[in-house]
Protein backbone atom coordinates (compact mmCIF):
# COMPACT_ATOMS: atom_id res chain seq x y z
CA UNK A 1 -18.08 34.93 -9.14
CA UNK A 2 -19.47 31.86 -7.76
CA UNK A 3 -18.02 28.51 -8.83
CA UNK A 4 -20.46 25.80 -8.88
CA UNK A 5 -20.74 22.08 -8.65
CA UNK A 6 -16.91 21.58 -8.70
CA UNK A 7 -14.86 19.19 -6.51
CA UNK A 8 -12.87 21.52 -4.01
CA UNK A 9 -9.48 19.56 -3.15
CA UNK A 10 -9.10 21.14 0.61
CA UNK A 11 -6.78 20.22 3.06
CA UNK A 12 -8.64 17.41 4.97
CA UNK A 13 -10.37 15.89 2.26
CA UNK A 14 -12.42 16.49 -1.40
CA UNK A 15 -15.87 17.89 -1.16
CA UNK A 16 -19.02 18.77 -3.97
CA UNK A 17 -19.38 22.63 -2.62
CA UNK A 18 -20.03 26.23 -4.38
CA UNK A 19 -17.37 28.59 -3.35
CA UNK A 20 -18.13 32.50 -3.78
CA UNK A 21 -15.90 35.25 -4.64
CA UNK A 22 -15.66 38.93 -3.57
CA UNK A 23 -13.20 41.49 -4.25
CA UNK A 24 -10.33 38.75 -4.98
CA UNK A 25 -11.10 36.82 -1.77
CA UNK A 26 -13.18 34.06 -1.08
CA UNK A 27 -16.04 34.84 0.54
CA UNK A 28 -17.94 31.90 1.36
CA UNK A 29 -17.82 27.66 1.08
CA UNK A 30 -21.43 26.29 1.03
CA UNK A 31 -23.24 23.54 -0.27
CA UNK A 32 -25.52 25.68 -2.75
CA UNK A 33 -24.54 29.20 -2.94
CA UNK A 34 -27.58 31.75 -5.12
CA UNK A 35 -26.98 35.12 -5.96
CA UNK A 36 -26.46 36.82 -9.57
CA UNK A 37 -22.81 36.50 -9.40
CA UNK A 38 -20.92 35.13 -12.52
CA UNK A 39 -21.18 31.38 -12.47
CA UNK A 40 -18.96 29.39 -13.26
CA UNK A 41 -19.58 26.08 -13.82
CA UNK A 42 -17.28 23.01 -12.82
CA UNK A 43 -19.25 20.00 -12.90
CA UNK A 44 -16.53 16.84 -13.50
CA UNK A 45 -13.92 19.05 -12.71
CA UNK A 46 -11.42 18.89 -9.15
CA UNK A 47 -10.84 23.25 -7.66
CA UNK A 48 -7.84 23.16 -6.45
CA UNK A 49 -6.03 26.04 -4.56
CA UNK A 50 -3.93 27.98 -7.09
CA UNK A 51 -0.37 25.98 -7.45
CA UNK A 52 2.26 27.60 -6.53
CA UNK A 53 5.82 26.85 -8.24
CA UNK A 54 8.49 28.08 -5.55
CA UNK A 55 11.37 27.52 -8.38
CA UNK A 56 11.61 28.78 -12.07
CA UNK A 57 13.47 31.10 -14.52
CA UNK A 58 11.96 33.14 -16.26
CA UNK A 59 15.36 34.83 -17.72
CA UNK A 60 14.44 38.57 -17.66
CA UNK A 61 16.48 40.70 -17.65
CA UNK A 62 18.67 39.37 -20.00
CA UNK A 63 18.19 36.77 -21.58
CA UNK A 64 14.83 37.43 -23.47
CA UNK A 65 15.85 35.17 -25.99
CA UNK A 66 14.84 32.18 -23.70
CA UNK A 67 12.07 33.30 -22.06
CA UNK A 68 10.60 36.65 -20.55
CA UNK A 69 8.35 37.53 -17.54
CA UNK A 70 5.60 37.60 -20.28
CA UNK A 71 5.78 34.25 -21.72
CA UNK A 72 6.91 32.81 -18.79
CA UNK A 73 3.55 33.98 -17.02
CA UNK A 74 1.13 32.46 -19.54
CA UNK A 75 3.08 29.30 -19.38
CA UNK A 76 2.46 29.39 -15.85
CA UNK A 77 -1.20 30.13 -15.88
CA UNK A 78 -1.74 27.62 -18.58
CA UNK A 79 0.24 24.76 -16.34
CA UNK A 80 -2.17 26.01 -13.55
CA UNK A 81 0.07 27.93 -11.82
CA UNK A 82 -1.23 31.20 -10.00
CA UNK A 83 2.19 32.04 -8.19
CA UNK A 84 5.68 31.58 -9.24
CA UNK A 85 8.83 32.46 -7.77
CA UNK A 86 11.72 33.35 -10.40
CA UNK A 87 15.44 32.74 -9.69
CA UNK A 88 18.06 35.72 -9.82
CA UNK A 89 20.11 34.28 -12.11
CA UNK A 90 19.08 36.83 -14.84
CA UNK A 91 21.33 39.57 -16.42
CA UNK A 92 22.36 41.45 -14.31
CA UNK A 93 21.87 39.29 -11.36
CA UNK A 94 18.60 40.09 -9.48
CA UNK A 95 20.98 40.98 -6.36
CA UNK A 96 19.72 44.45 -5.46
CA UNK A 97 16.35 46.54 -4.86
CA UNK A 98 16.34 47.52 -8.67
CA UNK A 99 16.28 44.56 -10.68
CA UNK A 100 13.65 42.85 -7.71
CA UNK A 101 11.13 45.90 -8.30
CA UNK A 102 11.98 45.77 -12.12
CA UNK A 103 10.73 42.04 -11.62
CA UNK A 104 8.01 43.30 -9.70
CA UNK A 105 6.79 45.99 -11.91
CA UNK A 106 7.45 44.32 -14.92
CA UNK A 107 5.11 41.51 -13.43
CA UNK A 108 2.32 43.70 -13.17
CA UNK A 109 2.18 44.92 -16.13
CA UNK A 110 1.84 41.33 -17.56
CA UNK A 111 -1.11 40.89 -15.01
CA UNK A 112 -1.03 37.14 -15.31
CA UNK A 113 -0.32 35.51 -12.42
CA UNK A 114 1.70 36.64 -8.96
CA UNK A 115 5.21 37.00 -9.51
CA UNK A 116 7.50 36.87 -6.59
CA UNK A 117 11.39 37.23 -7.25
CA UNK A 118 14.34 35.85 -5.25
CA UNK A 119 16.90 37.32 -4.45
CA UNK A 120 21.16 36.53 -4.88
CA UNK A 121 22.58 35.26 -1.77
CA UNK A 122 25.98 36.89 -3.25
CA UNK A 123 26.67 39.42 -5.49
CA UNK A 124 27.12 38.98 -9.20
CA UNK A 125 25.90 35.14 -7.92
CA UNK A 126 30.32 34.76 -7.26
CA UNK A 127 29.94 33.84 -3.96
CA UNK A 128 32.78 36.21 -2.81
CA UNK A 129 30.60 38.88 -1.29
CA UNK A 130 26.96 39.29 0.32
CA UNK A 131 23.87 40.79 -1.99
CA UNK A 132 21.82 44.00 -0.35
CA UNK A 133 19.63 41.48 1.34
CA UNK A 134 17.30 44.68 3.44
CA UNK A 135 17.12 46.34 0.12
CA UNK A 136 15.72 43.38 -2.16
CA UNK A 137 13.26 42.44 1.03
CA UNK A 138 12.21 45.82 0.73
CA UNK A 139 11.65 45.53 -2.97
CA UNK A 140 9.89 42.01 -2.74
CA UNK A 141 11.61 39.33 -2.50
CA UNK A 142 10.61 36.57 -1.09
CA UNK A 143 14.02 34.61 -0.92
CA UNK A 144 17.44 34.04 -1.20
CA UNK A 145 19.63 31.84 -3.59
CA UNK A 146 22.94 31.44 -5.36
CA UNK A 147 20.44 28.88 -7.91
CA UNK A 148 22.82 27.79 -10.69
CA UNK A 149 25.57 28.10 -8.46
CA UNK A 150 26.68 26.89 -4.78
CA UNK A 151 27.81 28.98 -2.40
CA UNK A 152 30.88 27.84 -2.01
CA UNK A 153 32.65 29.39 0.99
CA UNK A 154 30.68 28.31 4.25
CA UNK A 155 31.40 31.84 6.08
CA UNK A 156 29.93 33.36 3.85
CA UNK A 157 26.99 31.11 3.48
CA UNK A 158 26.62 30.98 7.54
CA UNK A 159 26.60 34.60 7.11
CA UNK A 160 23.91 34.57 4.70
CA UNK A 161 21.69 32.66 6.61
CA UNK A 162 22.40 34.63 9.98
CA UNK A 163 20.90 37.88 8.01
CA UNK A 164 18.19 36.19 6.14
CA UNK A 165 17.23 35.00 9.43
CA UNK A 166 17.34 38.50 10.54
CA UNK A 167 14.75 39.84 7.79
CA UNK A 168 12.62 36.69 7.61
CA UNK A 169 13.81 35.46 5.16
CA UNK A 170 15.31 31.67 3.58
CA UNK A 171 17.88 30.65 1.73
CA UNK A 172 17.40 28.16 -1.24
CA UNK A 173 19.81 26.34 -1.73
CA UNK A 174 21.61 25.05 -5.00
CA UNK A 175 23.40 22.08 -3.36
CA UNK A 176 26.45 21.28 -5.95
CA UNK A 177 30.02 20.95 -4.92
CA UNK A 178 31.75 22.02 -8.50
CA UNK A 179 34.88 20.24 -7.68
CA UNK A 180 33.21 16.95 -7.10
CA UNK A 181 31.28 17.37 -10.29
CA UNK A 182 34.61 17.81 -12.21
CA UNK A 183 32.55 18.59 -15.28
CA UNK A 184 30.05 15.64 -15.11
CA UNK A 185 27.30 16.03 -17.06
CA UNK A 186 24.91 12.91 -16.22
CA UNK A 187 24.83 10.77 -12.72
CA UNK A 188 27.45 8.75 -12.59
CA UNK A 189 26.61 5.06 -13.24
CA UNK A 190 26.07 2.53 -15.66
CA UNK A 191 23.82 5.08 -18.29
CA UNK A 192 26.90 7.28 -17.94
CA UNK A 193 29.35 4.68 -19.25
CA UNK A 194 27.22 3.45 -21.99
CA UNK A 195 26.52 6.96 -23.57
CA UNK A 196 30.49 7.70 -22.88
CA UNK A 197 29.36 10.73 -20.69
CA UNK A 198 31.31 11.96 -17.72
CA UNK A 199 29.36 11.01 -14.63
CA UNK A 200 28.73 13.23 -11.22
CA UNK A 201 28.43 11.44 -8.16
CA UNK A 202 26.42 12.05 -5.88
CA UNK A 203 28.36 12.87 -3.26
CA UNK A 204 28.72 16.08 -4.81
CA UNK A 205 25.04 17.33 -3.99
CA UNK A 206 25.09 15.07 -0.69
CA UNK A 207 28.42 17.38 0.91
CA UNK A 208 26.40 20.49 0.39
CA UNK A 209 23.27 19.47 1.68
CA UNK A 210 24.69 17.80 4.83
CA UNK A 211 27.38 21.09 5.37
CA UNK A 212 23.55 23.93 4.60
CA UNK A 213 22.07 21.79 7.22
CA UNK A 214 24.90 21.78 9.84
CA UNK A 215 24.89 25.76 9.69
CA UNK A 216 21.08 26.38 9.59
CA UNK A 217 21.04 23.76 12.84
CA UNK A 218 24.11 25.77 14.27
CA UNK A 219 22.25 29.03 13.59
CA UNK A 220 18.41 27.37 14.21
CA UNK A 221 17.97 29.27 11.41
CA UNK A 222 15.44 27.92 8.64
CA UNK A 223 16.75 26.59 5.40
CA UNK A 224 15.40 25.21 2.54
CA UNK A 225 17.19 22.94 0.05
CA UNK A 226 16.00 22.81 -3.98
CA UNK A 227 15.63 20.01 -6.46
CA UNK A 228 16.59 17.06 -4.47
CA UNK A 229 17.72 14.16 -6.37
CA UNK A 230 19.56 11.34 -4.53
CA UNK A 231 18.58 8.91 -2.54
CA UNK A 232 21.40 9.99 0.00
CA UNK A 233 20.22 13.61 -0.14
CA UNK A 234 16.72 12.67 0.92
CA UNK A 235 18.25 10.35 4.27
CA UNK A 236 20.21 12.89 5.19
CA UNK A 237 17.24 15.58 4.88
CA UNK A 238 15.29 13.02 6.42
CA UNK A 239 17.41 12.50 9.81
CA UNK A 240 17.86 16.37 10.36
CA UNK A 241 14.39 16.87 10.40
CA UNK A 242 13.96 14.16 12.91
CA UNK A 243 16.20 16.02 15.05
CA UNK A 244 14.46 19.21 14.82
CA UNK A 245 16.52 21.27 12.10
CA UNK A 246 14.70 23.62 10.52
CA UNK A 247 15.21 22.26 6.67
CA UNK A 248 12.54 21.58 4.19
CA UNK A 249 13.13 20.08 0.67
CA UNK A 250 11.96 20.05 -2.66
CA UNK A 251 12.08 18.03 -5.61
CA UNK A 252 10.76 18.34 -9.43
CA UNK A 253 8.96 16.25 -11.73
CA UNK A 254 12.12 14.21 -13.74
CA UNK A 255 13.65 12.92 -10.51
CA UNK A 256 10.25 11.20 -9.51
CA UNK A 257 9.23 10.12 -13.22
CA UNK A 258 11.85 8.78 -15.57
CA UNK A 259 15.72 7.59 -14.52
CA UNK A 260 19.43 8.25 -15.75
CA UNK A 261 18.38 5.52 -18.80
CA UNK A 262 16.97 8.15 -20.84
CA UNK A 263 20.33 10.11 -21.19
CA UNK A 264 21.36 6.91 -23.45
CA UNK A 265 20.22 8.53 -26.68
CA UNK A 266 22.51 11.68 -26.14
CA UNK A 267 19.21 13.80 -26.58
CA UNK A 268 20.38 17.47 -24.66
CA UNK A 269 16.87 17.86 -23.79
CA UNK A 270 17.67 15.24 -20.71
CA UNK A 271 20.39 17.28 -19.36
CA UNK A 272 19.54 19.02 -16.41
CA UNK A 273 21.31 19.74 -13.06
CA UNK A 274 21.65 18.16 -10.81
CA UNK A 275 21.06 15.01 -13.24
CA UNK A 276 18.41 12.39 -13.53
CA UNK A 277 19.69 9.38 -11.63
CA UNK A 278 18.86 6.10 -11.05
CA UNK A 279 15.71 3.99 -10.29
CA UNK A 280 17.19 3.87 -6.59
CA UNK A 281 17.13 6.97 -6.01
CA UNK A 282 13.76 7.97 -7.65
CA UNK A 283 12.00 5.26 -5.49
CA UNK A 284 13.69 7.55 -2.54
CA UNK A 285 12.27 10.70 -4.03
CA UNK A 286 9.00 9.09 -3.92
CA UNK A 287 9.19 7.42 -0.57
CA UNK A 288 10.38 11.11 0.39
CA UNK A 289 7.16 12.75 -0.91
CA UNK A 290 4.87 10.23 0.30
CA UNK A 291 6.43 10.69 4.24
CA UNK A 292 6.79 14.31 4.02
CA UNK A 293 10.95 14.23 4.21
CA UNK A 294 10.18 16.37 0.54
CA UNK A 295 7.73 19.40 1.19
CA UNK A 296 7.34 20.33 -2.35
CA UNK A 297 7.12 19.68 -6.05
CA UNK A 298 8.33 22.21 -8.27
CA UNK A 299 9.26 22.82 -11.81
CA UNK A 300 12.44 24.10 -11.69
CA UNK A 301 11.53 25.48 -15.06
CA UNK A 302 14.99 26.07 -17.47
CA UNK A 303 13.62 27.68 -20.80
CA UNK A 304 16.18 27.76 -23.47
CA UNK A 305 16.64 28.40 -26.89
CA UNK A 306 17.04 26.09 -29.25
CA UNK A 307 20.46 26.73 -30.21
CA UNK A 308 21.27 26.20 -26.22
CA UNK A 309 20.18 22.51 -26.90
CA UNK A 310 21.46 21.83 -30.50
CA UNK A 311 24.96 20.98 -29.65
CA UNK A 312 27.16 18.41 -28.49
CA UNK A 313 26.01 16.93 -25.13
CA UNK A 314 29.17 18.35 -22.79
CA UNK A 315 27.95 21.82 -24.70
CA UNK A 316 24.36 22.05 -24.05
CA UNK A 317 23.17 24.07 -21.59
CA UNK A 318 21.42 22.40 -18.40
CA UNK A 319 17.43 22.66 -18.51
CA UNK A 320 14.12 21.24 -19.05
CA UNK A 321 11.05 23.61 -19.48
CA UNK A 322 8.61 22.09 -17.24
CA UNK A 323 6.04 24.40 -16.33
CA UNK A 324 3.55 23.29 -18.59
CA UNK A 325 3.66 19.49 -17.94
CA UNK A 326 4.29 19.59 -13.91
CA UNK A 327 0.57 19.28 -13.16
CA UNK A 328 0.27 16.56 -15.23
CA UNK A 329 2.79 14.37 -14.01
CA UNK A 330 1.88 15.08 -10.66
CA UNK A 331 -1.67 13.32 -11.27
CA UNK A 332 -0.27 10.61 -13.60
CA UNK A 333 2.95 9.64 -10.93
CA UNK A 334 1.99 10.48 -7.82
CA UNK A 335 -1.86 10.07 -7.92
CA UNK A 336 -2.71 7.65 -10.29
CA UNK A 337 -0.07 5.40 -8.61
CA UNK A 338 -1.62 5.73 -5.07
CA UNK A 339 1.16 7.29 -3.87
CA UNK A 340 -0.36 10.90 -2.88
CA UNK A 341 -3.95 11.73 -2.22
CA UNK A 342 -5.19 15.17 -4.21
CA UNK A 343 -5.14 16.57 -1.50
CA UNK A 344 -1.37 15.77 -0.65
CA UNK A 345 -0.48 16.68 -3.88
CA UNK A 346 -2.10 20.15 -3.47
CA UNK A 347 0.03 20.40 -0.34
CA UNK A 348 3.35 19.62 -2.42
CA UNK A 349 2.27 22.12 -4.81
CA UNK A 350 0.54 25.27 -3.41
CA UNK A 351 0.17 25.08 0.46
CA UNK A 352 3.49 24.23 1.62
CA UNK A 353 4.90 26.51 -0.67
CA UNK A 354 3.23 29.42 0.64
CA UNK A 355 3.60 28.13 4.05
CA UNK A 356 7.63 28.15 3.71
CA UNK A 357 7.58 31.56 1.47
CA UNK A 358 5.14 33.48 3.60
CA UNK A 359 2.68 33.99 0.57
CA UNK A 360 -0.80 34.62 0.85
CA UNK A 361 -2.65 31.45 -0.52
CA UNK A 362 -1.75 27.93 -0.56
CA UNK A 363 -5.52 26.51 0.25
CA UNK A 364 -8.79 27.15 0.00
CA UNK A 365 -10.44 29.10 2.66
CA UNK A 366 -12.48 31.68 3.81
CA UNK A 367 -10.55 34.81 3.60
CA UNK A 368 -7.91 33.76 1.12
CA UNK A 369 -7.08 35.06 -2.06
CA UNK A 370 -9.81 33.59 -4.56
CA UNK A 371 -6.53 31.52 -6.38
CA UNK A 372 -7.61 28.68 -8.37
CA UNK A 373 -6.79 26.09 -10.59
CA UNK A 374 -9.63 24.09 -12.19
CA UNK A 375 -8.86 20.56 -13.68
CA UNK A 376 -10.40 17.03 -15.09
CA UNK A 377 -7.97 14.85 -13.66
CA UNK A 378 -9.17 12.01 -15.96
CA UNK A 379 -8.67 13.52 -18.84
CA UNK A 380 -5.34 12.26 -20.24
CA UNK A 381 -3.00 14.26 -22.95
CA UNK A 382 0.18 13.94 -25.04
CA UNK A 383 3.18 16.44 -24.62
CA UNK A 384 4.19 18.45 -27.80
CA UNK A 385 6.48 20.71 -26.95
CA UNK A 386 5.35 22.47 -30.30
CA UNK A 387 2.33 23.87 -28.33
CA UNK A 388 4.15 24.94 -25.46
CA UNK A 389 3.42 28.91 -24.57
CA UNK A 390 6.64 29.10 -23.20
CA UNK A 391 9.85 30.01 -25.38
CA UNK A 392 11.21 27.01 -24.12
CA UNK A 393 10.55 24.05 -26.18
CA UNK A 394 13.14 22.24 -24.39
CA UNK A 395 11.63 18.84 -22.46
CA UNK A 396 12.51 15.28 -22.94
CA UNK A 397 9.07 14.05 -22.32
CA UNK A 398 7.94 14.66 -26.03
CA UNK A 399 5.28 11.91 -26.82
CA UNK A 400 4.62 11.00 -22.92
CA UNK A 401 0.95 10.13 -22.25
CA UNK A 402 -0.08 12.50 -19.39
CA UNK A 403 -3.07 12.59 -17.34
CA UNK A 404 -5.25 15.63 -15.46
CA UNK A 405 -5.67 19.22 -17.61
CA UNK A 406 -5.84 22.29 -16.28
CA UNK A 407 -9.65 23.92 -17.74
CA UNK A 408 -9.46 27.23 -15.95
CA UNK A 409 -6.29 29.07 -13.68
CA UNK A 410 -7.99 32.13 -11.70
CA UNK A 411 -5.88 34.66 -9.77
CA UNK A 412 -7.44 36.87 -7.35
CA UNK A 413 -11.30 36.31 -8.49
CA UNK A 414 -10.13 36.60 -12.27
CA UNK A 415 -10.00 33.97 -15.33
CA UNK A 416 -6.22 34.65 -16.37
CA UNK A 417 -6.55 31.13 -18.43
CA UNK A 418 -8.76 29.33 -19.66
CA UNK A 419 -8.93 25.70 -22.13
């Protein structure tokens, strides 16, 4: 394949070239590539290197009803995404060698885009004793996380991160202390009071993310901590990596977008964890991004079914289904306001995730897998949630004007999606 007249978003800038593909690599970057290759044609359109989202559930095995590795991959390749990286918090937990090479197999067969599973940091996800961590790294994974749950005893966690270390691996970390929380289901503040909700603080993710980052500094061991959402959170993230800790950070779409306000109307579609908080904080989150104290953007993609959602706030289950709609809050949030550069936001979303994971990808370059995702930034859009791929109709943003759509996602030198 050779795809022509295209914008290629690389690391150091934009540039009109032709980039051809052999055998799932790319082969060459030039200004006017010939041969009787496939074209394909991507005049007004941005190539950038296939995104990568380093957080989502895809719920199988177990809970099928939500979501399986099968719709979960063509709502991935339809939100652009060529890799994602699934959370063990399946049934049974994804915390040995079997249910990682189920994930793996069962991936392939689906031949959509890469799958790459993560593995428990405990067994069961109880925090009480450690997961076959050799075993799953053997089978693929990629990573380790508790996600859903904190580890709660720090032995155990220092433990963790001493043999991840060990196998070259991270742990992810779900930053939550459950006794803080007390059952909050929103940030704690004035939305909270005026929709009657209990509130978290939070100081219950800022304890965790403070005590992951003492032990990966006492271990100089790398850690990574997910879906950052305080303003706190990101100072604190922010200092250690001034003084050399190993720690990188992510955050996802909500926390950067819309704030605790839009819990007001009780709709369970905004409750997510940790919770949407205030404009404070989500001028942090961006300030994070734009100075690199936040590495990535990912989805953190919660499918449920709609009888998860259609219940009393307290009862719904935590989630939004973002996979679809990530790309295009990226380019309307982050871009359109000034605040990233394309080429910054294809860091957040593709090379530093392979560059903390280890995966092959992340930018475009001779010699890397031929992962693309082709989209007219201009081109604005509407959510409905009714044409979501995923089983998970679940998102807040129903009616939100969006801009940039993904035209084309190609995985290894083939079209797995196209508009």
């Amino acid at each position: 394949m050779i795809i022509k007249n295209g914008k290629l978003v690389l690391r150091d800038g934009v540039v009109k070239k032709d980039v051809l593909v052999r055998d799932g690599k790319i082969a060459m970057i030039a200004e006017n590539i010939v041969g009787d290759d496939e074209i394909f044609d991507a005049k007004g359109m941005h190539v950038f290197p296939g995104l990568i989202d380093m957080h989502v559930h895809l719920r199988e095995p177990g809970f099928e009803k939500k979501e399986t590795i099968e719709s979960g991959c063509k709502a991935a390749v339809k939100g652009g995404f060529t890799q994602v990286c699934c959370m063990p918090n399946t049934n049974p937990v994804a915390d040995n060698k079997i249910i990682i090479g189920y994930i793996k197999e069962r991936a392939k067969e689906v031949n959509l885009c890469k799958v790459n599973p993560i593995g428990a940091i405990s067994k069961g996800e109880k925090g009480e004793e450690m997961a076959g961590i050799g075993g799953m790294k053997k089978a693929g994974a990629v990573a380790l996380s508790d996600d859903g749950v904190s580890v709660k005893n720090s032995r155990l966690m220092y433990l963790a991160m001493e043999y991840a270390k060990g196998f070259g691996l991270k742990c992810l970390c779900h930053c939550e202390d459950k006794d803080l929380v007390d059952g909050g289901v929103v940030n704690e503040g004035l939305s909270a009071t005026i929709a009657g909700l209990k509130g978290s603080p939070r100081a219950a993710e800022d304890c965790v993310i403070a005590r992951d980052i003492a032990l990966a500094e006492s271990l100089d061991a790398p850690v990574h901590i997910c879906h950052v959402s305080t303003y706190s959170g990101v100072r604190i993230i922010r200092d250690a990596k001034k003084a050399g800790v190993k720690v990188t950070a992510e955050t996802c779409p909500h926390y950067f977008s819309v704030t605790d306000e839009i819990v007001r109307n009780y709709d369970t579609n905004t409750k997510v964890n940790p919770p949407i908080r205030e404009e404070i904080d989500r001028q942090a989150i961006i300030e994070g991004l734009k100075d690199g104290t936040l590495d990535c953007i990912v989805t953190d993609h919660a499918p449920h079914h709609a009888d998860d959602k259609n219940v009393e706030y307290n009862l719904a289950a935590f989630g939004i289904s973002g996979i679809e709609t990530s790309f295009g809050f990226a380019i309307k949030y982050l871009y359109e306001t000034g605040v990233l550069t394309l080429p910054e936001i294809a860091d957040k979303m593709s090379y530093n995730p392979a560059q903390i994971l280890g995966l092959d990808g992340g930018e475009i370059a001779v010699g890397k897998a031929a992962d693309f995702t082709i989209a007219n930034i201009d081109e604005t859009w509407t959510v409905d949630s009714s044409k979501f791929v995923s089983k998970g109709k679940n998102t807040p943003f129903n009616g939100y004007e969006l801009k940039g759509v993904v035209k084309c996602t190609i995985v290894d030198g083939d079209i797995k999606y196209r508009a």
